[in-house]
Protein backbone atom coordinates (compact mmCIF):
# COMPACT_ATOMS: atom_id res chain seq x y z
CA UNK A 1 -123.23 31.75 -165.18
CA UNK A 2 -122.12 28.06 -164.58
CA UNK A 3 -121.49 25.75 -167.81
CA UNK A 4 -122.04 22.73 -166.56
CA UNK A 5 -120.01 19.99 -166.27
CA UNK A 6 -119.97 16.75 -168.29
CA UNK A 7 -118.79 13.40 -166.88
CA UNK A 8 -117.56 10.83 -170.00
CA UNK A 9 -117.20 7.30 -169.48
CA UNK A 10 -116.06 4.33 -171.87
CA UNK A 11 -115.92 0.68 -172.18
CA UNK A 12 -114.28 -1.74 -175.02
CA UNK A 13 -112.33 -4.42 -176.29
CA UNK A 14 -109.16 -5.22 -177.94
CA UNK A 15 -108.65 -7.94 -180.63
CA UNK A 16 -105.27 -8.55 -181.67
CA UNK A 17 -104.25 -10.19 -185.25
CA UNK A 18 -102.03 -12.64 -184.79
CA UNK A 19 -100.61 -12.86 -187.78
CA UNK A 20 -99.28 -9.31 -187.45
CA UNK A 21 -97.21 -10.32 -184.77
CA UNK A 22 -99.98 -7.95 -182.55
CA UNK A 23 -99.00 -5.06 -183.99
CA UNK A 24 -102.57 -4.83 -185.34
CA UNK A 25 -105.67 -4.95 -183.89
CA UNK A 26 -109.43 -4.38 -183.82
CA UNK A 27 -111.28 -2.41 -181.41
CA UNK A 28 -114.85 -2.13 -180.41
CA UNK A 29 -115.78 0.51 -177.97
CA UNK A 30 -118.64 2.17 -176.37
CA UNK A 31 -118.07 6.22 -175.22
CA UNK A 32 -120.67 8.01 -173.00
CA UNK A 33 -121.13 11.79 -171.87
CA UNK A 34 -123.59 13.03 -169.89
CA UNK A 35 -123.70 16.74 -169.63
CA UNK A 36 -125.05 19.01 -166.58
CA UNK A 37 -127.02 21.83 -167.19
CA UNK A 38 -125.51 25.23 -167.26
CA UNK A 39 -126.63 27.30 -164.60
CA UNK A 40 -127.12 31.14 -164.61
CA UNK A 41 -127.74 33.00 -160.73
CA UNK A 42 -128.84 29.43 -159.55
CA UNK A 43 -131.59 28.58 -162.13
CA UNK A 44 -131.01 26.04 -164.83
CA UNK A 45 -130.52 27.35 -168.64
CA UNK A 46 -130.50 24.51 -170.35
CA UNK A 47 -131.42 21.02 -170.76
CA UNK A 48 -128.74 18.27 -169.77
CA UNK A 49 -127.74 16.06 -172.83
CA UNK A 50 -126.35 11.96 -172.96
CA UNK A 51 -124.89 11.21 -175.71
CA UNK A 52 -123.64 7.61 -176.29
CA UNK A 53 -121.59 6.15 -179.51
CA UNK A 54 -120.47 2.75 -180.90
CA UNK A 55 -116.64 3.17 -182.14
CA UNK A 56 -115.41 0.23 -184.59
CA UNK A 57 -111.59 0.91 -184.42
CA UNK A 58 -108.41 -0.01 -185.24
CA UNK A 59 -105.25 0.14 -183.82
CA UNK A 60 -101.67 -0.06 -184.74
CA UNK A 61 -98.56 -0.91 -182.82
CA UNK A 62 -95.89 1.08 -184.98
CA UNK A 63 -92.90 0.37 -182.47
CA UNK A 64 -92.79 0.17 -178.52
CA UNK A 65 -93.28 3.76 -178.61
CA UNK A 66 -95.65 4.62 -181.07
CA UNK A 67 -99.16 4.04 -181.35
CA UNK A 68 -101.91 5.11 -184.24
CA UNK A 69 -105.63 4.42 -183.28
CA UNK A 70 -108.51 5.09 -184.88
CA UNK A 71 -112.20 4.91 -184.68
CA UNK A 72 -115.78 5.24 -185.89
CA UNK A 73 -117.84 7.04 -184.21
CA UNK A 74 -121.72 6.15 -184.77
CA UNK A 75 -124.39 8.04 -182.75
CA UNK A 76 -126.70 6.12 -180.71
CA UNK A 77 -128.55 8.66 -178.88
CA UNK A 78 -130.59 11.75 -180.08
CA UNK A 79 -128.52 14.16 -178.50
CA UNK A 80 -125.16 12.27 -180.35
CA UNK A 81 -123.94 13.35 -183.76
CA UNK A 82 -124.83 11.04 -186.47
CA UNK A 83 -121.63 9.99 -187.28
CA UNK A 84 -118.11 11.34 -185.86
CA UNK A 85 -114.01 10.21 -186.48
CA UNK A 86 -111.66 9.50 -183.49
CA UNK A 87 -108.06 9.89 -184.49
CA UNK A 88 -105.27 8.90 -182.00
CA UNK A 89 -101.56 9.30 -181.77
CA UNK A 90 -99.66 7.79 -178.46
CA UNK A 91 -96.18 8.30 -177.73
């Protein structure tokens, strides 16, 4: 058996806020994934899937080393979830 693969893929902007010195902004995304079909002895199992979502965001600039984000995720596909939460730390 072969789980098939999924290729993701994302686009989005970044707004900073000014009067935050950019250590705050607003972030509008979009975030793709298009799964294969799993496989068993050659013959396909399953169905493939896309799922697409629109992420509203935030992010914050703590220092130059630390970075919260934070998004919405809202389904736009069948095969998405209804609604979903990103959470990001970067350091």
């Amino acid at each position: 058996m072969r789980v098939g693969s999924v290729f993701s893929y994302n686009g989005g902007v970044t707004f900073p806020i000014k009067e935050t010195n950019n250590r705050l902004a607003l972030t509008g995304e979009i975030k793709g994934f298009n799964h294969a079909r799993n496989r068993k002895n050659g013959e396909d199992i399953s169905s493939s899937a896309d799922e697409l979502y629109l992420a509203p965001g935030a992010l914050w600039n703590f220092n130059q080393r630390l970075q919260f984000s934070g998004s919405l995720l809202i389904g736009l596909t069948t095969d998405s979830s209804d609604v979903g939460m990103n959470l990001e730390v970067r350091f």
